[in-house]
PDB file of N, CA and C in Angstrom:
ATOM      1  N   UNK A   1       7.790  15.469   6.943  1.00  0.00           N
ATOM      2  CA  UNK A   1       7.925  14.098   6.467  1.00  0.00           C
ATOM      3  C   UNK A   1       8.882  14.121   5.263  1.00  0.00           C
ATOM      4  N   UNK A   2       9.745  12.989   5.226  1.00  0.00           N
ATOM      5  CA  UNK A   2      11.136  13.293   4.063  1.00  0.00           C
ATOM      6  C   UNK A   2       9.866  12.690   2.587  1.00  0.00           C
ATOM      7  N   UNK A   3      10.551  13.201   1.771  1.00  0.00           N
ATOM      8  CA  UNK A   3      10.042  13.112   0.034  1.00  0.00           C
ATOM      9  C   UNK A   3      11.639  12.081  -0.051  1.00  0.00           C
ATOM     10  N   UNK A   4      10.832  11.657  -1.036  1.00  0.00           N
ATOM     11  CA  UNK A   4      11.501  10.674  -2.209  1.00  0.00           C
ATOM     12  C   UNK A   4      10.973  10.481  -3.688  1.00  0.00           C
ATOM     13  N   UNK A   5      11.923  10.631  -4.461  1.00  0.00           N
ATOM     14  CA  UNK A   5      11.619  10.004  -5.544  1.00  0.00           C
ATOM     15  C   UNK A   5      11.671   8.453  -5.815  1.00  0.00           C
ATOM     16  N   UNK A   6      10.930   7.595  -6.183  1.00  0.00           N
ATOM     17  CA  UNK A   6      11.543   6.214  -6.812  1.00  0.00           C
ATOM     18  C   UNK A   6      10.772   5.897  -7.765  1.00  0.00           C
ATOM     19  N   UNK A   7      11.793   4.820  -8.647  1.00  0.00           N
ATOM     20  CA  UNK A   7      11.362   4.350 -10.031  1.00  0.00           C
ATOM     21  C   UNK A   7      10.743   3.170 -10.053  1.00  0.00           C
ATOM     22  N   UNK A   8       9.653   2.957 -10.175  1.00  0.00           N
ATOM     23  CA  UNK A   8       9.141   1.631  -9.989  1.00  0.00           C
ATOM     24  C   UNK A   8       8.917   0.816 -11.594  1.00  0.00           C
ATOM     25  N   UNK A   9       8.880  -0.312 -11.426  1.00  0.00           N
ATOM     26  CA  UNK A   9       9.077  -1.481 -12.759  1.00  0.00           C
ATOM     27  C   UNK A   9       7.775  -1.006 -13.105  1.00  0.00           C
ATOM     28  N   UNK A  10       6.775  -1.721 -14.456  1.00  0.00           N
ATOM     29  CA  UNK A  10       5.731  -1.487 -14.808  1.00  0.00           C
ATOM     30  C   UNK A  10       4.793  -2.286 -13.944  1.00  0.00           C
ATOM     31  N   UNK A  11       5.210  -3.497 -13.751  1.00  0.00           N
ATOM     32  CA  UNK A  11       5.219  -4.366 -12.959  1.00  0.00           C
ATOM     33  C   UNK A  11       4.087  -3.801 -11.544  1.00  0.00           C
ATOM     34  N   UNK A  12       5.293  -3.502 -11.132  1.00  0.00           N
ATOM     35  CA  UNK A  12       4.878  -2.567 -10.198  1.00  0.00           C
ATOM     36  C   UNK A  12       3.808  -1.258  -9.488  1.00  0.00           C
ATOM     37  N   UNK A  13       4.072  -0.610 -10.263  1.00  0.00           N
ATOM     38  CA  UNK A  13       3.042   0.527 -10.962  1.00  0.00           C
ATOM     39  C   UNK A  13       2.161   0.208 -11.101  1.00  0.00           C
ATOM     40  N   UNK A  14       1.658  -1.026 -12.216  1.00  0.00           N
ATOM     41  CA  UNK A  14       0.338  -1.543 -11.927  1.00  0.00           C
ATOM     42  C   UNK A  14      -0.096  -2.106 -10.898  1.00  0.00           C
ATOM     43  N   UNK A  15       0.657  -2.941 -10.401  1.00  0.00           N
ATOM     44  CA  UNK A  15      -0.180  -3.679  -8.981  1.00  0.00           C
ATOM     45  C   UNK A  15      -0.888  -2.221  -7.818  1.00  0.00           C
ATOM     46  N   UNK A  16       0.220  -1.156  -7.903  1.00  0.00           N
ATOM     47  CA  UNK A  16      -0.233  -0.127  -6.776  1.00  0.00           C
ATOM     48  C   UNK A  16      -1.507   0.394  -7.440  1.00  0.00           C
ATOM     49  N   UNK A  17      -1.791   0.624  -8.938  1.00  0.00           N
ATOM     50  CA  UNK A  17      -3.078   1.332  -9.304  1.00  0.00           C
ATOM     51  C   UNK A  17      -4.099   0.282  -9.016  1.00  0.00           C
ATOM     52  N   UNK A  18      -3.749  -1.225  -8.982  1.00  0.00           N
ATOM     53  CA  UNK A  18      -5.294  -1.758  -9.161  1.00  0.00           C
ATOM     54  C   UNK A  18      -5.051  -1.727  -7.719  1.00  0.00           C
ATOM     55  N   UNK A  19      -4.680  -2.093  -6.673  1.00  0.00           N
ATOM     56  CA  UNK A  19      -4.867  -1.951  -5.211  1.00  0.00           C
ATOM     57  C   UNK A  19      -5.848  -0.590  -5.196  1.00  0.00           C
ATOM     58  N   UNK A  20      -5.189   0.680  -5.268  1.00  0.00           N
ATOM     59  CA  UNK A  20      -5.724   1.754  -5.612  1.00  0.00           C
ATOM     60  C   UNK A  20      -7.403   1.925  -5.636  1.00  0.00           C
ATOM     61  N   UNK A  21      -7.503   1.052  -7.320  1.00  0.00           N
ATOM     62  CA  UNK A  21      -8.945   1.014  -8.028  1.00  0.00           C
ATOM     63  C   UNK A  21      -9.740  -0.069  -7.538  1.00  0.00           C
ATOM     64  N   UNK A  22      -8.839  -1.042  -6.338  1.00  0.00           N
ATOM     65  CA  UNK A  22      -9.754  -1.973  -5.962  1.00  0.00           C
ATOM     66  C   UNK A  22     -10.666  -1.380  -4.627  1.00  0.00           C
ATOM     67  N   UNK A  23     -10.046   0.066  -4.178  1.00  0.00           N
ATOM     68  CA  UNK A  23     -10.535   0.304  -2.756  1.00  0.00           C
ATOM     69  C   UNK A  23      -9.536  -0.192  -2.003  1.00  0.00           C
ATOM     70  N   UNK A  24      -8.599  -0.598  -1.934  1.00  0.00           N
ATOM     71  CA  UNK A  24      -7.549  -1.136  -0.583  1.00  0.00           C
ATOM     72  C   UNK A  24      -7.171  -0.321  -0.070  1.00  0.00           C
ATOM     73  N   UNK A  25      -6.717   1.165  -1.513  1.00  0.00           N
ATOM     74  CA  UNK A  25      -5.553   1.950  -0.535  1.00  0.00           C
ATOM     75  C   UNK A  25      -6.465   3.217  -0.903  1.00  0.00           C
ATOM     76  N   UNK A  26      -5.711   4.399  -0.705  1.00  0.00           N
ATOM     77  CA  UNK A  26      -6.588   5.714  -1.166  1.00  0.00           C
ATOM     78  C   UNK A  26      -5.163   6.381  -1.690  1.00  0.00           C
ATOM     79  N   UNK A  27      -4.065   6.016  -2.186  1.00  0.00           N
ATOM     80  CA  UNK A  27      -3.101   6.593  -2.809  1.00  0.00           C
ATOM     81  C   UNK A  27      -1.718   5.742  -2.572  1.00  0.00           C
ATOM     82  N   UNK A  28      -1.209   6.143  -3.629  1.00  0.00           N
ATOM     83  CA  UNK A  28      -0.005   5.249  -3.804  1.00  0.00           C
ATOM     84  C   UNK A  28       0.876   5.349  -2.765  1.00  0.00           C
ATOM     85  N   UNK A  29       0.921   6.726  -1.930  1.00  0.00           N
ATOM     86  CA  UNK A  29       1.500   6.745  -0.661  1.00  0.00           C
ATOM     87  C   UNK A  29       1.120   5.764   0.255  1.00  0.00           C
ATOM     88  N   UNK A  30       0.402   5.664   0.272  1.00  0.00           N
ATOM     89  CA  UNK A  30      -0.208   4.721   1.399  1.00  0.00           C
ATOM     90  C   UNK A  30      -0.013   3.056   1.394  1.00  0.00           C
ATOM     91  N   UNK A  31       0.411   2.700  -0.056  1.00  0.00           N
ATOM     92  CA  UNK A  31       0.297   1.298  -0.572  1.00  0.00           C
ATOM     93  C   UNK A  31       2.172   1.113  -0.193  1.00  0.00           C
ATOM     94  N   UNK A  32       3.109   2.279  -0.850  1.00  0.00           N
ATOM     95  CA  UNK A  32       4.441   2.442  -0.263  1.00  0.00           C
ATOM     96  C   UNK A  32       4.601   2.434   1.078  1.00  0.00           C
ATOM     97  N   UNK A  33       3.943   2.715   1.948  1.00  0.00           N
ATOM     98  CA  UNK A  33       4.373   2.852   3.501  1.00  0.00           C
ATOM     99  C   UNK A  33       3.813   1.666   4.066  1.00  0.00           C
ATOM    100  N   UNK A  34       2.609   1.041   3.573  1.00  0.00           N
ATOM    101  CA  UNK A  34       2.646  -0.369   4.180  1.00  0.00           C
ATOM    102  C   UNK A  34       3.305  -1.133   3.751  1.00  0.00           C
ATOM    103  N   UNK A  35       3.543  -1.335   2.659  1.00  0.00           N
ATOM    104  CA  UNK A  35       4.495  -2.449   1.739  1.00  0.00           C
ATOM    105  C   UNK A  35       6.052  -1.832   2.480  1.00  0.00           C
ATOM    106  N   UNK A  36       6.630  -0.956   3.307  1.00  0.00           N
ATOM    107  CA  UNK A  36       7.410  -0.482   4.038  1.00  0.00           C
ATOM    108  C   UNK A  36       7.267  -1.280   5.550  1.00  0.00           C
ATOM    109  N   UNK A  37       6.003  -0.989   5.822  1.00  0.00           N
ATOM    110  CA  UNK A  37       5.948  -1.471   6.823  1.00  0.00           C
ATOM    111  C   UNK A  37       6.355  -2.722   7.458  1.00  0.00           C
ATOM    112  N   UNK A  38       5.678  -3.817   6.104  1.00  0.00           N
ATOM    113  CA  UNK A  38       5.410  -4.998   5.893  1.00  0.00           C
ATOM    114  C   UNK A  38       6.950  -5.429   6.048  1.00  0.00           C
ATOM    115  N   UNK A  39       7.929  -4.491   5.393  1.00  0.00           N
ATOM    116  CA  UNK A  39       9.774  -5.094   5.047  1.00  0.00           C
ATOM    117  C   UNK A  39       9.957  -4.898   6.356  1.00  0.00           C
ATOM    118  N   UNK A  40       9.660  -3.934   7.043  1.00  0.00           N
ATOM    119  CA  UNK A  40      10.106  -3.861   8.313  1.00  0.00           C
ATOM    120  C   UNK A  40       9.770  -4.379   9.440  1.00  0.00           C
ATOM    121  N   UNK A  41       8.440  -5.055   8.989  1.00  0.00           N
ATOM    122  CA  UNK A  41       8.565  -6.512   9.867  1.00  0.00           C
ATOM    123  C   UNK A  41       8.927  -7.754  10.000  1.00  0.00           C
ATOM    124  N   UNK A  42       8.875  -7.640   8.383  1.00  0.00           N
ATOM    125  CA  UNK A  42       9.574  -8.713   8.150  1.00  0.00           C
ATOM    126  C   UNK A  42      11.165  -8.875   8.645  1.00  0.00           C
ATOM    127  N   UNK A  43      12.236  -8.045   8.251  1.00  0.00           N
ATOM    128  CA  UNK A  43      13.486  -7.743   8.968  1.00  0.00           C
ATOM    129  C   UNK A  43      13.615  -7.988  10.612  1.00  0.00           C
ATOM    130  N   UNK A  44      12.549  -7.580  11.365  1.00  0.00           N
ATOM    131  CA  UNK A  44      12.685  -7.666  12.438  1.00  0.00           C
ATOM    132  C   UNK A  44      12.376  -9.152  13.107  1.00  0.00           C
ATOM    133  N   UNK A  45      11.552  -9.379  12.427  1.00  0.00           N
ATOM    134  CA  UNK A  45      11.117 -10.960  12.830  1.00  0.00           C
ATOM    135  C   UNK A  45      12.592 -11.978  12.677  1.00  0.00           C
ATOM    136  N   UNK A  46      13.014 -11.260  11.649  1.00  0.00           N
ATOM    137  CA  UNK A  46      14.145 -12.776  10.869  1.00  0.00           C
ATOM    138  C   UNK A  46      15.345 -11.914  11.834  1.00  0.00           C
ATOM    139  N   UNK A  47      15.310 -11.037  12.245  1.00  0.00           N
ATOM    140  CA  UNK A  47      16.643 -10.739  13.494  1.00  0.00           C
ATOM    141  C   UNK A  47      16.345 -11.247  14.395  1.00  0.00           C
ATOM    142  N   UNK A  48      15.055 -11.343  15.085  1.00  0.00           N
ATOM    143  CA  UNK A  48      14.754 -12.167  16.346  1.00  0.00           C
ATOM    144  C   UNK A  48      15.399 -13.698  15.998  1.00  0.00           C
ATOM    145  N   UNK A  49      15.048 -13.946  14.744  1.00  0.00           N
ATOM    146  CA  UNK A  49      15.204 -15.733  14.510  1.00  0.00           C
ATOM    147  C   UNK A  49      16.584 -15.818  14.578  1.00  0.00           C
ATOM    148  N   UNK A  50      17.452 -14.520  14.081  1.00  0.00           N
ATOM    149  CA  UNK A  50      18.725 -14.942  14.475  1.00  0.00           C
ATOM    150  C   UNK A  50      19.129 -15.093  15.522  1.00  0.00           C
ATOM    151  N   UNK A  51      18.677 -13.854  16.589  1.00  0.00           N
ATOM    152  CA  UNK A  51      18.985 -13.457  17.732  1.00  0.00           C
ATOM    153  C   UNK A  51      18.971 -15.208  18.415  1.00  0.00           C
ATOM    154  N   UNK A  52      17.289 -15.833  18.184  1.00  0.00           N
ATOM    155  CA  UNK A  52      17.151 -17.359  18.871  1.00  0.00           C
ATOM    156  C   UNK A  52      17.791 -18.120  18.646  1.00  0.00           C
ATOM    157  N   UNK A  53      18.599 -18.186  17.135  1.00  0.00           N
ATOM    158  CA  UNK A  53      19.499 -19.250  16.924  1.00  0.00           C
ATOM    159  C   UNK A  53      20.439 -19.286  17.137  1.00  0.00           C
ATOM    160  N   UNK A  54      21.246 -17.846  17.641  1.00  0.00           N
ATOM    161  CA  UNK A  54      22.772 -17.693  18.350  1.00  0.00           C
ATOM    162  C   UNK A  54      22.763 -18.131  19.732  1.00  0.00           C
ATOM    163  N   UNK A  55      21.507 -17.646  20.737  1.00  0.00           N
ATOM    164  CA  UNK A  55      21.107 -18.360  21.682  1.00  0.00           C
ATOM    165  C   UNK A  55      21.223 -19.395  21.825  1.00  0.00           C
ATOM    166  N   UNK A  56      20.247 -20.239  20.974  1.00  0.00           N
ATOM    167  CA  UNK A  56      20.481 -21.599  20.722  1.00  0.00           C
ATOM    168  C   UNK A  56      22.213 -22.429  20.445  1.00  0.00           C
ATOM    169  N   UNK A  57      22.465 -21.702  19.805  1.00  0.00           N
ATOM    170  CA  UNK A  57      24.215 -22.136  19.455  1.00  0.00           C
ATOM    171  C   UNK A  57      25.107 -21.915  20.961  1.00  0.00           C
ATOM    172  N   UNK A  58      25.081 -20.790  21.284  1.00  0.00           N
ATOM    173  CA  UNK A  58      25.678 -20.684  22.829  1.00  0.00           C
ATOM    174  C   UNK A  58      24.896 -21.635  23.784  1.00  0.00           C
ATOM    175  N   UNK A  59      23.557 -21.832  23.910  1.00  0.00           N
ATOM    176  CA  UNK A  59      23.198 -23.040  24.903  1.00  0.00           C
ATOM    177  C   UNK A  59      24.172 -24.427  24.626  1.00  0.00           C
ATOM    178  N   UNK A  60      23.928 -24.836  24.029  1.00  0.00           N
ATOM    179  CA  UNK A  60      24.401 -25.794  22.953  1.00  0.00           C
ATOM    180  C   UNK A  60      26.010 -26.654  23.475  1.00  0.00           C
ATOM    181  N   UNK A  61      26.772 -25.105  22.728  1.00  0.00           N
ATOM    182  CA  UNK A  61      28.404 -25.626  23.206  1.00  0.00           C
ATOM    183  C   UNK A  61      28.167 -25.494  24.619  1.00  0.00           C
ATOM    184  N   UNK A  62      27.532 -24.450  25.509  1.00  0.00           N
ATOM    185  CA  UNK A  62      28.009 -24.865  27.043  1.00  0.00           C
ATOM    186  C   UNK A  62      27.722 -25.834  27.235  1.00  0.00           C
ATOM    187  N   UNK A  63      26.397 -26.760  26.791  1.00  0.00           N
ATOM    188  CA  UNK A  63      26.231 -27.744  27.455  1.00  0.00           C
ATOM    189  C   UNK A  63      27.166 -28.790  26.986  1.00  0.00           C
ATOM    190  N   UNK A  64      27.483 -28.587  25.400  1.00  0.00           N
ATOM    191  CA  UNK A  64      28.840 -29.867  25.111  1.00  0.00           C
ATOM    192  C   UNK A  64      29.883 -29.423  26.307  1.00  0.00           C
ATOM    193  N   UNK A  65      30.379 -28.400  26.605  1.00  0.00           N
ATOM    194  CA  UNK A  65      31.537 -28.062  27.278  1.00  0.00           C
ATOM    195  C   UNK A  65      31.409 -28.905  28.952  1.00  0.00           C
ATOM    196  N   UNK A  66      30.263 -28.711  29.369  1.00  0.00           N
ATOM    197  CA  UNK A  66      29.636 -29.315  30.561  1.00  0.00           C
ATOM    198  C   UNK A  66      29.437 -30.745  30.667  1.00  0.00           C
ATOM    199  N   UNK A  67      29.605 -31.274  29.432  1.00  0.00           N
ATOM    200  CA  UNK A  67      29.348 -32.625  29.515  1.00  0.00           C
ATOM    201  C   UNK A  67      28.007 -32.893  29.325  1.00  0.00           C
ATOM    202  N   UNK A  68      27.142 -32.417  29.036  1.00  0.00           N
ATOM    203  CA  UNK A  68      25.409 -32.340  29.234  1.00  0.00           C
ATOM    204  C   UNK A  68      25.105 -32.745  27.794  1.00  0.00           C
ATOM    205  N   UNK A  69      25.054 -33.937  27.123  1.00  0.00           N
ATOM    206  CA  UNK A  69      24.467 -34.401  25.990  1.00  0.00           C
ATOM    207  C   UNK A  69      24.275 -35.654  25.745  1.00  0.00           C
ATOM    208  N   UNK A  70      24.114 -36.597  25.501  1.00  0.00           N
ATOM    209  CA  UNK A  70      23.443 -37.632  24.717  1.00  0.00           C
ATOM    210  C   UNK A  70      24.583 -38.223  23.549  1.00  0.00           C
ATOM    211  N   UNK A  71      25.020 -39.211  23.422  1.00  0.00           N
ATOM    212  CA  UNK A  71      25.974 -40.121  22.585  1.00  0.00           C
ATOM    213  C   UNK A  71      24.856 -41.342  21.730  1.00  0.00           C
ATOM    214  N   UNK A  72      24.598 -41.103  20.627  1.00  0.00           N
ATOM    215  CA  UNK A  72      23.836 -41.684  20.084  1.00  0.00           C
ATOM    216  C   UNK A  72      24.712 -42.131  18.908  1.00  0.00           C
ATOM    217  N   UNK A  73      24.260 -43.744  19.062  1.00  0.00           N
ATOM    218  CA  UNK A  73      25.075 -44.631  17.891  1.00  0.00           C
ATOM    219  C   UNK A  73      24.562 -44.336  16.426  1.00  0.00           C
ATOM    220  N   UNK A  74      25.491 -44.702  15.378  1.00  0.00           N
ATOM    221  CA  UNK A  74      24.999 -44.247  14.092  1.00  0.00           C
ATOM    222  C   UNK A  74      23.480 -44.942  14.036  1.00  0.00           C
ATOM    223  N   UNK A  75      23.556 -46.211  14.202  1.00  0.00           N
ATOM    224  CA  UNK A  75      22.277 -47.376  13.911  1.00  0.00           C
ATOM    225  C   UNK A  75      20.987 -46.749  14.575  1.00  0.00           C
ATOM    226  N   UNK A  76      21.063 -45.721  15.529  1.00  0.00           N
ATOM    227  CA  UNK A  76      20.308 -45.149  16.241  1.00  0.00           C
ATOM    228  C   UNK A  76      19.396 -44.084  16.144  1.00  0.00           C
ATOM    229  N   UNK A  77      20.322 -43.442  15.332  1.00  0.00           N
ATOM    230  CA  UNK A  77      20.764 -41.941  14.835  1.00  0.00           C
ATOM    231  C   UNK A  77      18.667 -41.780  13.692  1.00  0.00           C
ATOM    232  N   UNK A  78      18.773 -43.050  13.430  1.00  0.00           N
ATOM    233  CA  UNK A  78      17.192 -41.974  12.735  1.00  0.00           C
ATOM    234  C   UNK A  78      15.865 -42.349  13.641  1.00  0.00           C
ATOM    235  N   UNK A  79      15.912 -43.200  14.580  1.00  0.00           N
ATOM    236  CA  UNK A  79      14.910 -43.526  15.099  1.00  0.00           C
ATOM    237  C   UNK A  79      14.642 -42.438  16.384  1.00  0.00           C
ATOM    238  N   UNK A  80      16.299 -42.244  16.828  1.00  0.00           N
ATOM    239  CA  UNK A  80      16.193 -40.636  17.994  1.00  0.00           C
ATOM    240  C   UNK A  80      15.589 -39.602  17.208  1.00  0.00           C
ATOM    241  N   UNK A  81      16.137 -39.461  16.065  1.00  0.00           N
ATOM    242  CA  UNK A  81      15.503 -37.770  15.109  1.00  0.00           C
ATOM    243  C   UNK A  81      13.836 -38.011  15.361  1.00  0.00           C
ATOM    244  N   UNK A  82      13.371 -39.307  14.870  1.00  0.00           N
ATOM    245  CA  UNK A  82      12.013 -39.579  14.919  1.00  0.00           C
ATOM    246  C   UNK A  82      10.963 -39.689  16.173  1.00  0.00           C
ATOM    247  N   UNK A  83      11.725 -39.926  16.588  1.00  0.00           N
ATOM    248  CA  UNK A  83      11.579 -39.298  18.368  1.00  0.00           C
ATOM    249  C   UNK A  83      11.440 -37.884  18.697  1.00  0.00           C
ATOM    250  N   UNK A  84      12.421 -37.059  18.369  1.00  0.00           N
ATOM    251  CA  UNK A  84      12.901 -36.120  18.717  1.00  0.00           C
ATOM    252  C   UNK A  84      11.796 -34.934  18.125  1.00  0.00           C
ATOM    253  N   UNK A  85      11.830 -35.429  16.522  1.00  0.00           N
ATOM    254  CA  UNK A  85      10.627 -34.897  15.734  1.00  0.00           C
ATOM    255  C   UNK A  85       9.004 -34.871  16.355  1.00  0.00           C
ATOM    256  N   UNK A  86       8.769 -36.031  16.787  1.00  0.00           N
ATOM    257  CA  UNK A  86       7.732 -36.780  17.170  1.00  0.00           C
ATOM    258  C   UNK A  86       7.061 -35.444  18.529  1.00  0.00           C
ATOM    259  N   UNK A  87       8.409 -35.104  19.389  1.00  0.00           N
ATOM    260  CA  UNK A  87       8.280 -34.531  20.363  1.00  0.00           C
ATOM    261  C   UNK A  87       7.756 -33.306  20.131  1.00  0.00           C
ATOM    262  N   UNK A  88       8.247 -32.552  19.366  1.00  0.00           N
ATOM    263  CA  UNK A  88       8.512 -31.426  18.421  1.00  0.00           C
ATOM    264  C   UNK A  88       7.453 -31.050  18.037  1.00  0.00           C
ATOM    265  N   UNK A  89       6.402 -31.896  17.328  1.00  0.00           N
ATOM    266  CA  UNK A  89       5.040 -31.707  16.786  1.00  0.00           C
ATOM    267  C   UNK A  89       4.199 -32.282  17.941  1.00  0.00           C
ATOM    268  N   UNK A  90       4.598 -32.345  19.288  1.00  0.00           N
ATOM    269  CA  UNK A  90       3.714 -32.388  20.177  1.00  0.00           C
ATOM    270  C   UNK A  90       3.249 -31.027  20.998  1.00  0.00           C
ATOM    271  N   UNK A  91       4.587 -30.751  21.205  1.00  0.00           N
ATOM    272  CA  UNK A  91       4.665 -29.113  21.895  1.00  0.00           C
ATOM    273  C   UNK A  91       3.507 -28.001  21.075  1.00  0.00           C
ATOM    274  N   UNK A  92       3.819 -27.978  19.849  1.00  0.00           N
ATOM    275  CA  UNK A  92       3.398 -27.515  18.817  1.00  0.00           C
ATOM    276  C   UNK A  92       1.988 -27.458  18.727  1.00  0.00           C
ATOM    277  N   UNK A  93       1.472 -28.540  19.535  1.00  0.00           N
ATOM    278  CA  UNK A  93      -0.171 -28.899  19.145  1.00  0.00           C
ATOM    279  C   UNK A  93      -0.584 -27.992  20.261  1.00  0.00           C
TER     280      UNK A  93
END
């Protein structure tokens, strides 16, 4: 398993001892590799969200390119969002 050194803030240092002294962890190794863990899910989650929103962007123009969209007048324009929204928090439920 690779070693590292790192410098942690005081900040810091303390939060890992009271985790530590609260019973959470059983050594500061252990509080580093989940708080590791934790970045590395986090990273992966927010690449998926990109991954969906480039998706989303390529659906998108083909369908402008295809002709496949909706022409909505300005005067229109907040009562469709409210609609659109409306829909949005239906799926959701």
């Amino acid at each position: 398993m690779p070693t590292r050194n790192i410098v942690l803030t005081q900040e810091q240092g303390d939060f890992i001892d009271s985790v530590i002294r609260a019973g959470d962890y059983q050594s500061a190794d252990e509080v580093i590799r989940d708080a590791l863990d934790a970045l590395q899910q986090r990273r992966t989650q927010a690449a998926q969200k990109v991954e969906g929103l480039r998706k989303l962007i390529t659906d998108g123009a083909k369908a402008l390119e295809e002709g496949d969209f909706t022409e909505i007048d300005d005067a229109d324009l907040d009562r469709f969002l409210a609609a659109l929204a409306g829909m949005l928090r239906t799926r959701k439920s």
